[in-house]
C-alpha atoms as a PDB file:
ATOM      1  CA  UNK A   1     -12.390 -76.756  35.455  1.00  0.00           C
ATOM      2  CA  UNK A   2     -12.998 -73.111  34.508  1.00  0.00           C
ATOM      3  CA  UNK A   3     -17.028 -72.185  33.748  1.00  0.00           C
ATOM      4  CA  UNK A   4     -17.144 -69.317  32.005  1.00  0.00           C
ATOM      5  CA  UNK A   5     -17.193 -68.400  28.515  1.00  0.00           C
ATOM      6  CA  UNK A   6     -13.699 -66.861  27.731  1.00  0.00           C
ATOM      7  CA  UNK A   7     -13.778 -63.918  24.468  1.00  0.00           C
ATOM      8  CA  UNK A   8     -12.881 -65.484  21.368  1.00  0.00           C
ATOM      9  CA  UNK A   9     -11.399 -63.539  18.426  1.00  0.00           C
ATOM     10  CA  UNK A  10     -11.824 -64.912  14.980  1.00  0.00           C
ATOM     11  CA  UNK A  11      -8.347 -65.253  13.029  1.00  0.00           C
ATOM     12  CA  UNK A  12      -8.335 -65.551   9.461  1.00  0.00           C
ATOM     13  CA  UNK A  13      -4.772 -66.866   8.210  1.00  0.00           C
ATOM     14  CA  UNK A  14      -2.983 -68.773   5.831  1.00  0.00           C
ATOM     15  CA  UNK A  15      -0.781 -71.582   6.080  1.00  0.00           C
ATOM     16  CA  UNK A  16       1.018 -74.053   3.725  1.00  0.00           C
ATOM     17  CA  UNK A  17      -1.279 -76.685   2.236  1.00  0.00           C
ATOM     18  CA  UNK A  18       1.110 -79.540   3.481  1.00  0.00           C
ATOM     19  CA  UNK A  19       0.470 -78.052   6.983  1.00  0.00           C
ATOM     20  CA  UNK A  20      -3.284 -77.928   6.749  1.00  0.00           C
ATOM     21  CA  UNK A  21      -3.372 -81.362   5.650  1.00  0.00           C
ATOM     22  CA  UNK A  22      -1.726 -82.322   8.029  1.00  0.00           C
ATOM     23  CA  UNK A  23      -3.806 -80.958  10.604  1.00  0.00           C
ATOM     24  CA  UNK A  24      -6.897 -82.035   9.141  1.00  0.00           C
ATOM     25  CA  UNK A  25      -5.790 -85.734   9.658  1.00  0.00           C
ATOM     26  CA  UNK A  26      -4.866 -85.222  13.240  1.00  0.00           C
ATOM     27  CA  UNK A  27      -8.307 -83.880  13.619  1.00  0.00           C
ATOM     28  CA  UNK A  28      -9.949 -86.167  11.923  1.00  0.00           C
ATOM     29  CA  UNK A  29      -8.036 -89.308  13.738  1.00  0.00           C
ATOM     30  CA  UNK A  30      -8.241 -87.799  16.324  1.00  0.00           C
ATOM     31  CA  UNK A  31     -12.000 -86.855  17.712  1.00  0.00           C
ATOM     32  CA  UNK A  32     -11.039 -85.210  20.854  1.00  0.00           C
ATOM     33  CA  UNK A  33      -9.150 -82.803  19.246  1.00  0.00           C
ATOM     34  CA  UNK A  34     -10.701 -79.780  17.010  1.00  0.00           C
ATOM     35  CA  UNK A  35      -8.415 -76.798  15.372  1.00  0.00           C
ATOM     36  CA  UNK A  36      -9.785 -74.794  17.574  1.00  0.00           C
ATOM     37  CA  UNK A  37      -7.778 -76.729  20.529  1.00  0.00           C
ATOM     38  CA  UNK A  38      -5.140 -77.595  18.580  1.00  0.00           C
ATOM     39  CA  UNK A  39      -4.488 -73.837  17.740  1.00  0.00           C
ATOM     40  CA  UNK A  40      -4.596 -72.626  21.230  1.00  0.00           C
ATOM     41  CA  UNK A  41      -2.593 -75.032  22.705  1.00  0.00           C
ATOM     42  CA  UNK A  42       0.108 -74.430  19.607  1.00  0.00           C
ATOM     43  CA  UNK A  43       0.177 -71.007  20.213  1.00  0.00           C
ATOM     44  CA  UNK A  44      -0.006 -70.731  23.550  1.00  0.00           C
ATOM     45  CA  UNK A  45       3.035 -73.271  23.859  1.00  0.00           C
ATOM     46  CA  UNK A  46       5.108 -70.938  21.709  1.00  0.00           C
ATOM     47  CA  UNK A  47       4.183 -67.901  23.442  1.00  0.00           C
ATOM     48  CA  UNK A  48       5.670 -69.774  26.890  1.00  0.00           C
ATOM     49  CA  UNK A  49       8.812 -71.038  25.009  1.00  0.00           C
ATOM     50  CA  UNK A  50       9.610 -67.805  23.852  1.00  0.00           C
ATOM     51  CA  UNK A  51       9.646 -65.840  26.964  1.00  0.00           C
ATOM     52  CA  UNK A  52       5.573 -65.180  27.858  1.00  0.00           C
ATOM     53  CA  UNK A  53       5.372 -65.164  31.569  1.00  0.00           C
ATOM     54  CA  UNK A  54       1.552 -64.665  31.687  1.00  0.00           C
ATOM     55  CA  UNK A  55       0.025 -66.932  33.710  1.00  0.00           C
ATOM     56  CA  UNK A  56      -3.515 -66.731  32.033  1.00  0.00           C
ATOM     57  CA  UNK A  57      -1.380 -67.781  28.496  1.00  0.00           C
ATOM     58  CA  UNK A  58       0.153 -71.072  31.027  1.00  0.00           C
ATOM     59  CA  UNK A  59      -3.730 -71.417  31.783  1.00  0.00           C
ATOM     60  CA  UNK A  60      -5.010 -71.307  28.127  1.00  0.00           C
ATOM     61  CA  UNK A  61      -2.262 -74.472  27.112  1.00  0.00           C
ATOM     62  CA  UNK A  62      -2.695 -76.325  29.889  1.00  0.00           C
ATOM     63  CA  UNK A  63      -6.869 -76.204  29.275  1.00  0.00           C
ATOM     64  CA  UNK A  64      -6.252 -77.176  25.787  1.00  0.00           C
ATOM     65  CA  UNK A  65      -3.720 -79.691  26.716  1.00  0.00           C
ATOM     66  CA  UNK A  66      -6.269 -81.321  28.629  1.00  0.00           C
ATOM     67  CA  UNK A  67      -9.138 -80.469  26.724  1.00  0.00           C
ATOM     68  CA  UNK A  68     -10.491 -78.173  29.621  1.00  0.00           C
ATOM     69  CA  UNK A  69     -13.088 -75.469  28.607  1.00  0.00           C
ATOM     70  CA  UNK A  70     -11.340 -75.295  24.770  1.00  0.00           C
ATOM     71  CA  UNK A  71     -13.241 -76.271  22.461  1.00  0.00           C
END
C-alpha cells in the first residue's frame, strides 16, 4: 500500500447528463466507490489500452481498482 500523498490536479469537464447519472448511481450504490476513484481508474484503463506503457499509469489503475491510496 503506497503512503504518500500523490499531486492531484483539479479537472473541470463536461459530460453527457445520461453519463453523469449514471455515475452518480454507481456511486451512490456503491459506497466504496467515489468519482474520484472511479475517474482514475477509467482513465488510467484507457491510457493502458491505448498504448501507455508507464508503469506509474499501471500503478494508478490498479490502486483504484483496489481502492489503494485513491480516494
Amino acid at each position: 500500500m503506497t503512503t504518500t500523498m500523490e499531486p492531484r490536479i483539479s479537472l473541470n469537464v463536461e459530460i453527457p447528463e445520461e453519463l453523469h447519472e449514471s455515475l452518480q448511481s454507481y456511486v451512490e450504490s456503491h459506497q466504496s466507490w467515489s468519482q474520484h476513484r472511479v475517474f482514475c481508474a477509467a482513465l488510467s484503463l484507457f491510457l493502458m489500452q491505448n498504448g501507455t506503457s508507464d508503469r506509474r499509469i499501471n500503478r494508478l489503475y490498479l490502486d483504484s481498482l483496489f481502492d489503494y491510496s485513491v480516494v
